[in-house]
N, C-alpha and C. Protein backbone atom coordinates (compact mmCIF):
# COMPACT_ATOMS: atom_id res chain seq x y z
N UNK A 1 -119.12 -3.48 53.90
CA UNK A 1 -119.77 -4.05 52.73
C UNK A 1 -119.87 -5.57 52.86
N UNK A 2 -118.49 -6.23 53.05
CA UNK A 2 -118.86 -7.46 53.66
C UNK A 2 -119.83 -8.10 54.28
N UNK A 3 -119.86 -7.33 55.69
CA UNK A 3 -120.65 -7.57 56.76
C UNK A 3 -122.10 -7.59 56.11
N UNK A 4 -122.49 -6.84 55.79
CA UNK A 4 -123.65 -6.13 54.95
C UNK A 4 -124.28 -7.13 53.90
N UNK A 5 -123.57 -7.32 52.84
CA UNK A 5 -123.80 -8.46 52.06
C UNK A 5 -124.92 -9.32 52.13
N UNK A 6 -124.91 -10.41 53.28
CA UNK A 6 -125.27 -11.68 53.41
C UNK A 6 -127.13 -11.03 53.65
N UNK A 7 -127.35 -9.84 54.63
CA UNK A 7 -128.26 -9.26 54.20
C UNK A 7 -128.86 -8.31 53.27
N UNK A 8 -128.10 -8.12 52.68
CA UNK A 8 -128.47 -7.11 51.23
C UNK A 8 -128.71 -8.53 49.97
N UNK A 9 -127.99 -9.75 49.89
CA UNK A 9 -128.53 -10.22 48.93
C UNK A 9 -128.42 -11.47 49.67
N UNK A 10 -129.29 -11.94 50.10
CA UNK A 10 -129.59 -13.33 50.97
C UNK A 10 -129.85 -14.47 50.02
N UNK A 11 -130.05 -14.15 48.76
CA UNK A 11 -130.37 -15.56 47.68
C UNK A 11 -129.60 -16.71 47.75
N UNK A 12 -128.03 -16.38 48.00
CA UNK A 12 -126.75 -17.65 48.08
C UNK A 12 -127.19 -18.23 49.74
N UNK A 13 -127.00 -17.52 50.73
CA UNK A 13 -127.08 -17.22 51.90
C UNK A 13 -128.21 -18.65 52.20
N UNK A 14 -129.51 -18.16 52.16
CA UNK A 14 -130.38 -18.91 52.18
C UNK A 14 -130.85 -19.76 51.19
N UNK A 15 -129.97 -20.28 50.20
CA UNK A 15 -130.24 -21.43 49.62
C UNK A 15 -129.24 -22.41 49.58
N UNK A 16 -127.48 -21.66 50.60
CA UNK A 16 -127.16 -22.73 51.13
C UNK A 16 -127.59 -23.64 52.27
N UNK A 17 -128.39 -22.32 52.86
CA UNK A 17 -129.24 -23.11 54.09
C UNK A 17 -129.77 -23.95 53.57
N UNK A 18 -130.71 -23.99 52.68
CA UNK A 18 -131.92 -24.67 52.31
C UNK A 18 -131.15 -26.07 51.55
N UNK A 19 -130.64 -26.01 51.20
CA UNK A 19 -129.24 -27.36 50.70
C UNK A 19 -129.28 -27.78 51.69
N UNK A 20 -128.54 -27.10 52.75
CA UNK A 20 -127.97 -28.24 53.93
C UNK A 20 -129.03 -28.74 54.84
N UNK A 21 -129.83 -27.82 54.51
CA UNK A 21 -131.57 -29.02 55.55
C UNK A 21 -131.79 -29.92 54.76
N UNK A 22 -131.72 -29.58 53.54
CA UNK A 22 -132.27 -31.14 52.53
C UNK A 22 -131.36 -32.21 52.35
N UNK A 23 -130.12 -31.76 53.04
CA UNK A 23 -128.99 -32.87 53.20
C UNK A 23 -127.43 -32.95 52.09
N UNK A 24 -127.58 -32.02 51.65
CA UNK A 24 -126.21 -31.49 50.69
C UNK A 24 -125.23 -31.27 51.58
N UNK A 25 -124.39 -32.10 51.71
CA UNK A 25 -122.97 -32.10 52.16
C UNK A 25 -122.16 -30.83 51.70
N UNK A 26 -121.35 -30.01 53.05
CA UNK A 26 -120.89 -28.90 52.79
C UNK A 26 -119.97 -28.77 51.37
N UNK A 27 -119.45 -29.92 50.92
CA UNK A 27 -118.63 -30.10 49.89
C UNK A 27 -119.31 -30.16 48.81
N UNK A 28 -120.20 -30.90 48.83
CA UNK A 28 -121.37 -30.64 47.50
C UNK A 28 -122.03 -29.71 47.42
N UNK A 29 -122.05 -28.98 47.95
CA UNK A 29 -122.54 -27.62 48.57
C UNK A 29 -121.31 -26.43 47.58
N UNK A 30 -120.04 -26.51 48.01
CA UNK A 30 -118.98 -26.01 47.23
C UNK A 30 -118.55 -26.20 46.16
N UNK A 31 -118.99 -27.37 45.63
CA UNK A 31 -118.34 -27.26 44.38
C UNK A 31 -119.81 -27.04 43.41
N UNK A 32 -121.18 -27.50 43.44
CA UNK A 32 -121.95 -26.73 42.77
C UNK A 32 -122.26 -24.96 43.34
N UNK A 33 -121.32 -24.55 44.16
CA UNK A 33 -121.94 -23.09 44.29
C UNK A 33 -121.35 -22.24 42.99
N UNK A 34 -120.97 -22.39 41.94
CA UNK A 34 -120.83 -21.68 41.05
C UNK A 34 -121.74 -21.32 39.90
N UNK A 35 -121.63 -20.67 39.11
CA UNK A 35 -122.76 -20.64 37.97
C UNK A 35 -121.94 -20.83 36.88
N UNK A 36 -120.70 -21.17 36.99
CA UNK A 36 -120.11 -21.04 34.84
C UNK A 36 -119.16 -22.11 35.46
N UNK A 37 -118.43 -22.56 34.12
CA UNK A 37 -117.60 -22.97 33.89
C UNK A 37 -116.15 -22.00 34.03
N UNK A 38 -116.38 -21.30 33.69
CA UNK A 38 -115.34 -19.59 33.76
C UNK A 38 -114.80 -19.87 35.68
N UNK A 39 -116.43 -19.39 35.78
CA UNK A 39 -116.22 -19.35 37.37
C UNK A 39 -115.67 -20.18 38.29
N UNK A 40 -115.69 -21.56 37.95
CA UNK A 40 -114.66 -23.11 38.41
C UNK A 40 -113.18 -22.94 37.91
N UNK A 41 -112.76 -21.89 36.74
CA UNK A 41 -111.60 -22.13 36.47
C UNK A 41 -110.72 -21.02 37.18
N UNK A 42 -111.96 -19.67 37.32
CA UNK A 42 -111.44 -18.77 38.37
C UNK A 42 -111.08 -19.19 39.76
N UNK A 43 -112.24 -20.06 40.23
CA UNK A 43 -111.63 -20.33 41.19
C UNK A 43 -110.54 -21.18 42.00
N UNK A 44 -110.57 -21.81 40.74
CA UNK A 44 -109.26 -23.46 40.78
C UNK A 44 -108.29 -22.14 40.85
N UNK A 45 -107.83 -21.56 39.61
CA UNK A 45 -106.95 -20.55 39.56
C UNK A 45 -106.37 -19.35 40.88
N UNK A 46 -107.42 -19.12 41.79
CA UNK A 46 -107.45 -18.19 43.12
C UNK A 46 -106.84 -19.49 44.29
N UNK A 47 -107.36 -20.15 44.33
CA UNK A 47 -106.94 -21.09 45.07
C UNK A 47 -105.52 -21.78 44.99
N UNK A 48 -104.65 -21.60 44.06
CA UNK A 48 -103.75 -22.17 43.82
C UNK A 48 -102.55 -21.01 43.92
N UNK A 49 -103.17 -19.86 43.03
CA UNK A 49 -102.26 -18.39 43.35
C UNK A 49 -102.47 -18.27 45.19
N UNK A 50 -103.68 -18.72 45.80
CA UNK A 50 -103.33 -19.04 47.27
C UNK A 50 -102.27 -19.79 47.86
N UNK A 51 -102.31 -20.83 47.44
CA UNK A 51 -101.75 -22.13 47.95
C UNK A 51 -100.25 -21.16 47.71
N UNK A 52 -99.55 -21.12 46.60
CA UNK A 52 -98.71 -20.21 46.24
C UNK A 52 -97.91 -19.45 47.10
N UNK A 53 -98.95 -18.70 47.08
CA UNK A 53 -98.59 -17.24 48.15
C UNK A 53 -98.20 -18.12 49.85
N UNK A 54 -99.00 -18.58 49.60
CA UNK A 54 -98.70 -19.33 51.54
C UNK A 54 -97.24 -20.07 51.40
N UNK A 55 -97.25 -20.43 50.32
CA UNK A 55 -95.96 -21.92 50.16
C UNK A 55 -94.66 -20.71 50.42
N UNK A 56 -94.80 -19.76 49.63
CA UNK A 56 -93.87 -18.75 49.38
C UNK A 56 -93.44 -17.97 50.85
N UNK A 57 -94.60 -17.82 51.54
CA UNK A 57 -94.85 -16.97 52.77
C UNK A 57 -93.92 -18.15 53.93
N UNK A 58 -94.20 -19.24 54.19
CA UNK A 58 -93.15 -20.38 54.88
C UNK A 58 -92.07 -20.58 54.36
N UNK A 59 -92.27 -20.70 53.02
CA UNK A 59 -90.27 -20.40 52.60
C UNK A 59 -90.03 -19.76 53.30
N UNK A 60 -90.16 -18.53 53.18
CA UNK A 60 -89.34 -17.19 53.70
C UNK A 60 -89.24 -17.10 55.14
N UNK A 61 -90.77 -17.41 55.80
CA UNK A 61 -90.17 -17.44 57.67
C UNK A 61 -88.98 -18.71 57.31
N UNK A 62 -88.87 -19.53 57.31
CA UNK A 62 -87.77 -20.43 57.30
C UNK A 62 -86.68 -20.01 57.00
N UNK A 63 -86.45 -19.30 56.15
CA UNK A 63 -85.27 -18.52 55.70
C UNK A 63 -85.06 -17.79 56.39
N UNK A 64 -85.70 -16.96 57.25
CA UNK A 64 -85.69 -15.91 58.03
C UNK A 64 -84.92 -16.43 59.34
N UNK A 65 -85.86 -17.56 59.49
CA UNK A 65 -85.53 -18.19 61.13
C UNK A 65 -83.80 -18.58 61.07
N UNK A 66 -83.43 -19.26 59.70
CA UNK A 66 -82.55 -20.04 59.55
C UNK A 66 -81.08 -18.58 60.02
N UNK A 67 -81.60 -17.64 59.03
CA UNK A 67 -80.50 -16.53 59.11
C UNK A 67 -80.48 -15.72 60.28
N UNK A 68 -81.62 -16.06 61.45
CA UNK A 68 -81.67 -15.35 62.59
C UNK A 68 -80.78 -15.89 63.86
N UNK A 69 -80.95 -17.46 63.62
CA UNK A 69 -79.71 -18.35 64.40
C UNK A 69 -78.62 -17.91 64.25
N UNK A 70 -78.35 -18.18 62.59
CA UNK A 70 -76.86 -17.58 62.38
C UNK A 70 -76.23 -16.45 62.79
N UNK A 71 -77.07 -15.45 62.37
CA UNK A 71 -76.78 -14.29 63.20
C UNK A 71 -76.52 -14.02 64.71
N UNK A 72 -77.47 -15.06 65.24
CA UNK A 72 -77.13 -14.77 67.04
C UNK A 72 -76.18 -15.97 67.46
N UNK A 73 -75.52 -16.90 66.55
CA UNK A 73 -74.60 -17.55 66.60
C UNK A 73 -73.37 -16.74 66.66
N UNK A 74 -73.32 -16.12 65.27
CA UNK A 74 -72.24 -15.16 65.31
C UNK A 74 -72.01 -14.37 66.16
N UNK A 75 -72.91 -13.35 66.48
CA UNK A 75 -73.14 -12.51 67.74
C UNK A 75 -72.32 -13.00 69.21
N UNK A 76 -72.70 -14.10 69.14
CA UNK A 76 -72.60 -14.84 70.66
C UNK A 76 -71.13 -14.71 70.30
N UNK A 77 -70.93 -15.58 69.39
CA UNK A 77 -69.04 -15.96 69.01
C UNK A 77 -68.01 -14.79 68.97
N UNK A 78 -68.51 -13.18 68.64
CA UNK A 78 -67.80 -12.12 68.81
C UNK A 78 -68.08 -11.70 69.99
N UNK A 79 -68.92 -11.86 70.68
CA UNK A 79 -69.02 -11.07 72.22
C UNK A 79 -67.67 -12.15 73.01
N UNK A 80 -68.07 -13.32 72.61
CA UNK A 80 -66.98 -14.59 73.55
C UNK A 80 -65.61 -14.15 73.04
N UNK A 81 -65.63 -13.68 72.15
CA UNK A 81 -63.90 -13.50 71.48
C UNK A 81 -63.67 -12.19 72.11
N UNK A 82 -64.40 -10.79 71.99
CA UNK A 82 -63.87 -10.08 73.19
C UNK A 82 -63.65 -9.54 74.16
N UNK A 83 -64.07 -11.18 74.88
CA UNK A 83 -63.53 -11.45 76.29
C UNK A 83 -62.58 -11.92 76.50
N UNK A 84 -61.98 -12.57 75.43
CA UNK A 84 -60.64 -13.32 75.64
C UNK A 84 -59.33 -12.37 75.57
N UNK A 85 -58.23 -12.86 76.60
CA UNK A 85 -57.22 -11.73 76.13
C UNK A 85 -56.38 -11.85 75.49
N UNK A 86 -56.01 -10.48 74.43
CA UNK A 86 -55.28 -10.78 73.57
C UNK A 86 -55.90 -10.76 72.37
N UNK A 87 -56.85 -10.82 72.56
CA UNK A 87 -57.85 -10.85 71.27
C UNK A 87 -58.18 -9.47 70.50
N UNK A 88 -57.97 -9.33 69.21
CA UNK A 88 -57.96 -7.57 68.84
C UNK A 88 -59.13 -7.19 68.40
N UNK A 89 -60.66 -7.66 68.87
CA UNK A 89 -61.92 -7.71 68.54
C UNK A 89 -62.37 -6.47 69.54
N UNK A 90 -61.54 -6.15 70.64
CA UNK A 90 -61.80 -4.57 71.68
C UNK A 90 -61.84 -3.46 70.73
């Protein structure tokens, strides 16, 4: 449906073309591509529940990474302990 789109309704399609031959900067280009006021607040709103989701998504690898060291820190530190003798970690 995606794919499909841009030829099933070419009106946006080819009148961003037709903008950017007449010299509308891709940015002026984006921020009049809306039709409402609604539609600027939807999209401020999508964009930010984006921003969001990503901020949230790097927390977590970070957190992840942080507890994956630790873990193969530890790891390392019980394999080294029973090698030592005397040690009741066998």
């Amino acid at each position: 449906m995606d794919e499909g789109y841009l030829y099933v309704c070419t009106c946006i399609y080819d009148l961003n073309g037709l903008k950017s031959m007449l010299g509308q900067s891709d940015e002026s280009n984006y921020r009049f591509s809306i039709c409402s006021e609604a539609a600027g607040k939807e999209r401020i709103k999508a964009n930010e529940e984006k921003r969001s989701y990503e901020e949230k998504q790097r927390e977590a690898a970070a957190t992840a990474l942080v507890n994956a060291t630790k873990n193969k820190k530890i790891n390392d530190t019980v394999s080294a302990m029973k090698e030592l003798d005397g040690c009741s970690l066998r």
